[in-house]
PDB file of N, CA and C in Angstrom:
ATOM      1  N   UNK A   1      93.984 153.016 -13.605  1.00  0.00           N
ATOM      2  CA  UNK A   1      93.528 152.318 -12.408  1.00  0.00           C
ATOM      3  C   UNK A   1      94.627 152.252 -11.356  1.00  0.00           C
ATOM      4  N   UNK A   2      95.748 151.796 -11.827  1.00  0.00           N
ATOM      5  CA  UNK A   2      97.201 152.300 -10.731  1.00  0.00           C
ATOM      6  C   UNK A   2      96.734 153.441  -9.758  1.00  0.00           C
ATOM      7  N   UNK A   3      97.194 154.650 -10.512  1.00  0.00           N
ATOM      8  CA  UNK A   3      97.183 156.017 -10.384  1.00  0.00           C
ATOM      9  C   UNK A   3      96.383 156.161  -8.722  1.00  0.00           C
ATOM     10  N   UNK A   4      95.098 155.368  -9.195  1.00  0.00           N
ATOM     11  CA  UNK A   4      93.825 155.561  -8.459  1.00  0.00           C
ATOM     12  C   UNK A   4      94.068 154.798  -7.024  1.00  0.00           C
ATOM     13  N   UNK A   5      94.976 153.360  -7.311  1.00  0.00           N
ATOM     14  CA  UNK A   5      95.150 152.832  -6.336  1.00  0.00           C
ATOM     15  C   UNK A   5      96.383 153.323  -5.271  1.00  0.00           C
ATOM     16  N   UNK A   6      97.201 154.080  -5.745  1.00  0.00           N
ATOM     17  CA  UNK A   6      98.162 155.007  -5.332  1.00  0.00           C
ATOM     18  C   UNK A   6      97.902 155.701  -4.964  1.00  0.00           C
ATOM     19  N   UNK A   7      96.902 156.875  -5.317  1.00  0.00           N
ATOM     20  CA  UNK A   7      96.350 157.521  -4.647  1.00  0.00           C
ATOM     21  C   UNK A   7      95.765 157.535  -3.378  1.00  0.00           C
ATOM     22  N   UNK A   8      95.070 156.167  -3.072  1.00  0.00           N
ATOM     23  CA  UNK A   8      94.691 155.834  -2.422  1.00  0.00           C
ATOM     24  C   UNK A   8      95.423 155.600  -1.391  1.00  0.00           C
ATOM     25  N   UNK A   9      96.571 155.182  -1.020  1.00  0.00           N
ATOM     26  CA  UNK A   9      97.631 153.888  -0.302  1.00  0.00           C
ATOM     27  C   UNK A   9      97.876 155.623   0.287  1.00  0.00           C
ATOM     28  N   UNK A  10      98.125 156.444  -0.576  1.00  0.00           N
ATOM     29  CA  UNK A  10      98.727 157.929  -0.213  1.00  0.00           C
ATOM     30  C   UNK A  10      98.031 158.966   1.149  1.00  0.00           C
ATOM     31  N   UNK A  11      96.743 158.583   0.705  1.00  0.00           N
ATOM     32  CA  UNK A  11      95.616 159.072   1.476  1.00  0.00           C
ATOM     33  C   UNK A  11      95.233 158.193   3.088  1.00  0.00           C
ATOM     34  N   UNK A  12      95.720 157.086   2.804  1.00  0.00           N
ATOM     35  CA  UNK A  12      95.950 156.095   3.925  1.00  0.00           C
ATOM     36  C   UNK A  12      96.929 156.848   4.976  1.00  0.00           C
ATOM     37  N   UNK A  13      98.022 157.004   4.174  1.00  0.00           N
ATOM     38  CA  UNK A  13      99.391 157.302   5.025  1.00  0.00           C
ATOM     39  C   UNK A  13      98.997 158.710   5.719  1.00  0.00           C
ATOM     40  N   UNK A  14      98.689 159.193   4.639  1.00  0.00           N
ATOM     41  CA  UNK A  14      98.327 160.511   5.598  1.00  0.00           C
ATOM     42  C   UNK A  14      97.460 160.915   6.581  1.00  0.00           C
ATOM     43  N   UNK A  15      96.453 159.962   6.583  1.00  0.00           N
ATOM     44  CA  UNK A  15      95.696 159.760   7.425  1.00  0.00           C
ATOM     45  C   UNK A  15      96.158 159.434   8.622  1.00  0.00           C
ATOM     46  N   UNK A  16      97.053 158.105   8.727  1.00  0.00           N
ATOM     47  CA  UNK A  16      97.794 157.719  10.110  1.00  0.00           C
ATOM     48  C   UNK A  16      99.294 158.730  10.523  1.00  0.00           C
ATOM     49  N   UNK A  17      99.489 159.597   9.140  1.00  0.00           N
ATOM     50  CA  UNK A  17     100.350 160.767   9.999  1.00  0.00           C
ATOM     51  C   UNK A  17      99.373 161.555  11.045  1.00  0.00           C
ATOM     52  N   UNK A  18      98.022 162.023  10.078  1.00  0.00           N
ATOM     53  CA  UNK A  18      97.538 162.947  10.938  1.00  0.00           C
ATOM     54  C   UNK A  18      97.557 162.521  12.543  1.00  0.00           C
ATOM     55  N   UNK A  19      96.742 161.355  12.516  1.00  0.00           N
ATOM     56  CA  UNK A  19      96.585 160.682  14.218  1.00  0.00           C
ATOM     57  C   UNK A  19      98.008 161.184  14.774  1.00  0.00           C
ATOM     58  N   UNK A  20      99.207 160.661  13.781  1.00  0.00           N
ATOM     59  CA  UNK A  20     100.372 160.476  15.024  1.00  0.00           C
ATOM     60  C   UNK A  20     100.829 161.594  15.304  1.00  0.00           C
ATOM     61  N   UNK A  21     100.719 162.653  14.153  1.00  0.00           N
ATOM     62  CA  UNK A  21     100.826 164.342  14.425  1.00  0.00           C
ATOM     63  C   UNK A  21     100.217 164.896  15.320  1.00  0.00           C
ATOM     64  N   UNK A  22      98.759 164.646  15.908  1.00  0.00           N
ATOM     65  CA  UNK A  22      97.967 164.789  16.955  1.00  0.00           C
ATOM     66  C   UNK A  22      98.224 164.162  18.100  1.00  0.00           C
ATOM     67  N   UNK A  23      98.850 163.165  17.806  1.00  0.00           N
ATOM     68  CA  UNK A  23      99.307 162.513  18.864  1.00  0.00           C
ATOM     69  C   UNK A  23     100.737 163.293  19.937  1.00  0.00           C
ATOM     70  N   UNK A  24     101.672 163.702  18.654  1.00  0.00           N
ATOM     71  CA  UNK A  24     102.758 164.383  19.476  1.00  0.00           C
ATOM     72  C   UNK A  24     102.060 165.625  19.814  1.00  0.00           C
ATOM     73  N   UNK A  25     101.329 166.678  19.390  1.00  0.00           N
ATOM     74  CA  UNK A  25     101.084 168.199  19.504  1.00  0.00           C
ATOM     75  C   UNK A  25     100.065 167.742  20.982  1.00  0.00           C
ATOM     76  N   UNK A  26      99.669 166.806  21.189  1.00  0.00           N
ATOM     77  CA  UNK A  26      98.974 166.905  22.606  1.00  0.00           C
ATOM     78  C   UNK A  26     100.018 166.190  23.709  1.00  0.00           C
ATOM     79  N   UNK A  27     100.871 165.296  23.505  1.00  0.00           N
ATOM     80  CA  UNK A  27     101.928 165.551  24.557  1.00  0.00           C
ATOM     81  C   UNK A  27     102.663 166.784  24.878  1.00  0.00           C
ATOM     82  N   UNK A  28     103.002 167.407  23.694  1.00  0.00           N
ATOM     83  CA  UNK A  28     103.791 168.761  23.676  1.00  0.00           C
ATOM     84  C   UNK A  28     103.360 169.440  24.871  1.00  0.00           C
ATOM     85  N   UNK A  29     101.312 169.607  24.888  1.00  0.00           N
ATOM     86  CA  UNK A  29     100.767 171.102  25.219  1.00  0.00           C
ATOM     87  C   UNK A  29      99.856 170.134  26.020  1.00  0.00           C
ATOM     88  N   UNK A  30     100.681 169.179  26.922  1.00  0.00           N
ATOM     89  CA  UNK A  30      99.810 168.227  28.106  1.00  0.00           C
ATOM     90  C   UNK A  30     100.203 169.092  29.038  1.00  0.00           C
ATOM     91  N   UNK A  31     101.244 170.221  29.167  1.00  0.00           N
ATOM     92  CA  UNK A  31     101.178 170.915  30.443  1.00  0.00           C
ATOM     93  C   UNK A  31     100.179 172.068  30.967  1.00  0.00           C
ATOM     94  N   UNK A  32      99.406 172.433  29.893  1.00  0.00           N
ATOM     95  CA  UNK A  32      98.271 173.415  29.744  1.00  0.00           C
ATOM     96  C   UNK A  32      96.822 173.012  29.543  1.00  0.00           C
ATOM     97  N   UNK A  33      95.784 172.679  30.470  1.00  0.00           N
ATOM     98  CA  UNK A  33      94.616 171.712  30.034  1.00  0.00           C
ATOM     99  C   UNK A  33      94.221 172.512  29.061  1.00  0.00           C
ATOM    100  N   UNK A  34      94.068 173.652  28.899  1.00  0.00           N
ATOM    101  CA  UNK A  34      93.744 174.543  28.160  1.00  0.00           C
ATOM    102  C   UNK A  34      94.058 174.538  26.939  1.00  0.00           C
ATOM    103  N   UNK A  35      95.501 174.417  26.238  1.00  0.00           N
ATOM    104  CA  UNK A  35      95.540 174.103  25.324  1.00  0.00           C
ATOM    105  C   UNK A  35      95.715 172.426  24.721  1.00  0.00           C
ATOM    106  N   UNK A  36      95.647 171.771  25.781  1.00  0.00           N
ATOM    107  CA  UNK A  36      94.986 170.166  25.517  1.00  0.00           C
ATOM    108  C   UNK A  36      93.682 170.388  24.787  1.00  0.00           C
ATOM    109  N   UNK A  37      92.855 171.053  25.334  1.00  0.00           N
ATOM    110  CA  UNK A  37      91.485 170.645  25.237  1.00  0.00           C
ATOM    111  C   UNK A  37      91.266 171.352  23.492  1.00  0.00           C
ATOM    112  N   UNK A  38      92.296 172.561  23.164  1.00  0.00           N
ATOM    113  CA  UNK A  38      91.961 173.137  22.050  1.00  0.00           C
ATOM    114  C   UNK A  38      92.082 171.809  21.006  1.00  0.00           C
ATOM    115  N   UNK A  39      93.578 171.810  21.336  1.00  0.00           N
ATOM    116  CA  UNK A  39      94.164 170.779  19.904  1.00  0.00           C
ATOM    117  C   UNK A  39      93.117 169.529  20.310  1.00  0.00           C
ATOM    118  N   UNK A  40      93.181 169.640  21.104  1.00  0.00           N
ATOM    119  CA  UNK A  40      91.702 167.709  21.191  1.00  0.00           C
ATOM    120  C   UNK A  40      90.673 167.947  20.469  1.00  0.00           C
ATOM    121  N   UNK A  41      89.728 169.552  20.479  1.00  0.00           N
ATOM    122  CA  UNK A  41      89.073 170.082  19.821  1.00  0.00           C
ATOM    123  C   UNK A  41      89.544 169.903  18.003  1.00  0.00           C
ATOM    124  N   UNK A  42      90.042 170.143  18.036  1.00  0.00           N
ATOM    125  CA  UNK A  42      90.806 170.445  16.584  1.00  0.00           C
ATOM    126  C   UNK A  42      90.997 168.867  15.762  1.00  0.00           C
ATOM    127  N   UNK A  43      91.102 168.164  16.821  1.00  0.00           N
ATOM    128  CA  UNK A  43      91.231 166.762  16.202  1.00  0.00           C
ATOM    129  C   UNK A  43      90.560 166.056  16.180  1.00  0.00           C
ATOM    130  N   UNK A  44      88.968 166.076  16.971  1.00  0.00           N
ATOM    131  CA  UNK A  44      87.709 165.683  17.055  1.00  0.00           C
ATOM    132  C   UNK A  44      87.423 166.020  15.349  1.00  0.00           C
ATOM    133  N   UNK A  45      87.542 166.980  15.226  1.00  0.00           N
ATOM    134  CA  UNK A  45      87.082 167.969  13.514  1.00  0.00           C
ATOM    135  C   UNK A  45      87.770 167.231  12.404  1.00  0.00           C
ATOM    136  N   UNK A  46      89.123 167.198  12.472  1.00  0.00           N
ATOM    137  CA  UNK A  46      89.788 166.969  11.449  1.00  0.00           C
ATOM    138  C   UNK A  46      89.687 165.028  11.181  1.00  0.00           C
ATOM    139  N   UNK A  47      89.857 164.505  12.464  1.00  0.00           N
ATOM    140  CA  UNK A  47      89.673 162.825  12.291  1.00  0.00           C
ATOM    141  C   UNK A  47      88.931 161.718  11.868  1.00  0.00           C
ATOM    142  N   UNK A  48      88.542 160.553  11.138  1.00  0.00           N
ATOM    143  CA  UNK A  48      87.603 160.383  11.472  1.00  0.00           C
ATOM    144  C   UNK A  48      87.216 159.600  12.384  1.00  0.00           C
ATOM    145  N   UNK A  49      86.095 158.512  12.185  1.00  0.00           N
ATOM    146  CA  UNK A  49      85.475 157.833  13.682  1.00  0.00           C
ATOM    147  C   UNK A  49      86.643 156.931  13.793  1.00  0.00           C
ATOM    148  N   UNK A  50      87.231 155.858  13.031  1.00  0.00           N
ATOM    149  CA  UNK A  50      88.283 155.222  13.734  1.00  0.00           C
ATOM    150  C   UNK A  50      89.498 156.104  14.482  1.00  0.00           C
ATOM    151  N   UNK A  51      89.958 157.200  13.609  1.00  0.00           N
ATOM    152  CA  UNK A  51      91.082 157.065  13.843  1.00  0.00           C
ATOM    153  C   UNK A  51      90.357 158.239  15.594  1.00  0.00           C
ATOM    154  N   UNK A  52      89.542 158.534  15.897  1.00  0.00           N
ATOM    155  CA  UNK A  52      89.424 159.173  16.973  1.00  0.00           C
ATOM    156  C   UNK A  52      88.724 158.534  18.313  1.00  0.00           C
ATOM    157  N   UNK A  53      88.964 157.150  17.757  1.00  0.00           N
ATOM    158  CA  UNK A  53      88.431 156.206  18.917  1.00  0.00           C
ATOM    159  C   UNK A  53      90.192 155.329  19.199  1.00  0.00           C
ATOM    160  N   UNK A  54      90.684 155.490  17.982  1.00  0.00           N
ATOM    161  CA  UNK A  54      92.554 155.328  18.759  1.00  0.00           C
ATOM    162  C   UNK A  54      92.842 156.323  19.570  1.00  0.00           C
ATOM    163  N   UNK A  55      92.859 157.620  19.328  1.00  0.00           N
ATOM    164  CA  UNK A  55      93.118 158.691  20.124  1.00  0.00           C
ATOM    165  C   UNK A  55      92.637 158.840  21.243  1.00  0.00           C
ATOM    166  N   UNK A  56      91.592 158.722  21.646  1.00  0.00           N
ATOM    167  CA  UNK A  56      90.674 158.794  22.605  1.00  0.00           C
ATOM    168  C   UNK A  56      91.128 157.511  23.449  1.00  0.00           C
ATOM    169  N   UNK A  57      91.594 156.285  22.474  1.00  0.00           N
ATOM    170  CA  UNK A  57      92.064 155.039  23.789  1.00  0.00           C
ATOM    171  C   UNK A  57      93.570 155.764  24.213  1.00  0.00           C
ATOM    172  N   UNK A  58      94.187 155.948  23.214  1.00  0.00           N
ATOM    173  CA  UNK A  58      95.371 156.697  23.679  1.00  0.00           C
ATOM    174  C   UNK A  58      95.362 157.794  24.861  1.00  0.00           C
ATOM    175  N   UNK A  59      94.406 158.542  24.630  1.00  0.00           N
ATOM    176  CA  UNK A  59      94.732 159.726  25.686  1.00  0.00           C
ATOM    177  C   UNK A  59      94.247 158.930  27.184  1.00  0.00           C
ATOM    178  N   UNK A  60      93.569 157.736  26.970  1.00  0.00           N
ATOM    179  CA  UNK A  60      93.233 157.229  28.079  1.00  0.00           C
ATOM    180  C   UNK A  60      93.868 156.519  29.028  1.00  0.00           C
ATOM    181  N   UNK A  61      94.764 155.685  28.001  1.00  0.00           N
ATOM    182  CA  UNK A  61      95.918 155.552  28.414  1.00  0.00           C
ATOM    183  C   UNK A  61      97.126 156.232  29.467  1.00  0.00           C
ATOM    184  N   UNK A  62      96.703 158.008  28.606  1.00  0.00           N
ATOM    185  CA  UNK A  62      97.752 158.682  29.190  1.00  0.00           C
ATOM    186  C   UNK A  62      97.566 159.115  30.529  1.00  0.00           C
ATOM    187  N   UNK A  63      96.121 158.754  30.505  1.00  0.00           N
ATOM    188  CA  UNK A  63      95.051 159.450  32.087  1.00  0.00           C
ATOM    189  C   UNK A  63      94.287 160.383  31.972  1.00  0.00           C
ATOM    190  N   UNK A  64      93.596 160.584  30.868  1.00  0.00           N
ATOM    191  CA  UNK A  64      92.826 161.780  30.464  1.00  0.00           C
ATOM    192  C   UNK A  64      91.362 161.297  30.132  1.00  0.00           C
ATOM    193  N   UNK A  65      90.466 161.997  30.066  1.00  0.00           N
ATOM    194  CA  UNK A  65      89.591 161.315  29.858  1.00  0.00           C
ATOM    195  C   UNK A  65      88.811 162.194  28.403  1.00  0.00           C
ATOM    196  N   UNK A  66      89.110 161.324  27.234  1.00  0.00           N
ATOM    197  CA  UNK A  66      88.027 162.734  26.295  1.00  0.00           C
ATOM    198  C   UNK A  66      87.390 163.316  26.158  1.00  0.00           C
ATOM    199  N   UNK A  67      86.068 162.937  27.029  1.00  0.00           N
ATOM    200  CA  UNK A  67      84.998 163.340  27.121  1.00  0.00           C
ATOM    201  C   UNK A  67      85.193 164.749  27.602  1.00  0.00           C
ATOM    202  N   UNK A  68      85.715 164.784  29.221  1.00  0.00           N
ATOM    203  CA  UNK A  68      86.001 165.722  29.553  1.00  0.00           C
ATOM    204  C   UNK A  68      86.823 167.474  28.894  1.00  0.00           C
ATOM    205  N   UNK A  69      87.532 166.826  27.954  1.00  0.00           N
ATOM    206  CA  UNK A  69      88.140 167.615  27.280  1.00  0.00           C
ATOM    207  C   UNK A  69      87.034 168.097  26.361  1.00  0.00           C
ATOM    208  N   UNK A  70      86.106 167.634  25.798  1.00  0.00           N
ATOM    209  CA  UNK A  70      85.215 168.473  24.829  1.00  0.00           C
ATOM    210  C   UNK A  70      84.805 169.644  25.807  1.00  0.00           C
ATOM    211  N   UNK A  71      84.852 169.464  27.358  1.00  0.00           N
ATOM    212  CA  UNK A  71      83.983 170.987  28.011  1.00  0.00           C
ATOM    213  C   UNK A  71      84.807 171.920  28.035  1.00  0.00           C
ATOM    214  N   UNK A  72      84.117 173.047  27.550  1.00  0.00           N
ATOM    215  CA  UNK A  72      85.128 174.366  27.130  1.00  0.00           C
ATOM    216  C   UNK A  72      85.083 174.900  29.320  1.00  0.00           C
ATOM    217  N   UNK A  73      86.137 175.487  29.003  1.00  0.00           N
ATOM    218  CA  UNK A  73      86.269 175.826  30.725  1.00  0.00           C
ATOM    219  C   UNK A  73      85.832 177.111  30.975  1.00  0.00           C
TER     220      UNK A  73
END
């Protein structure tokens, strides 16, 4: 039962790396909307509903709007 709960705590963490990993790779490639919109793409897929309603306040934050980024150009 440990094991299981460890497992778990593990799967947590990695979860809030992913966000913050997504988080730096779209400042990186904020100078290209183009490749904004990919990796935003990419993280719509991989996230789930919480952690892509942080992201989405985040990028809003930054002045972006998500929505917009789902339209392929």
């Amino acid at each position: 039962m440990l094991s299981v709960i460890r497992i778990f705590k593990q799967i947590n963490i990695m979860k809030k790396t992913f966000l913050e990993y997504y988080k730096q790779i779209l400042c990186k490639v904020s100078f290209d909307i183009n490749l904004l919109k990919k990796e935003y793409q990419k993280a719509v897929v991989s996230l789930n509903t919480n952690e892509l309603l942080d992201l989405n306040h985040w990028l809003e934050n930054k002045g972006y709007t998500p929505n917009l980024l789902l339209i392929k150009a």
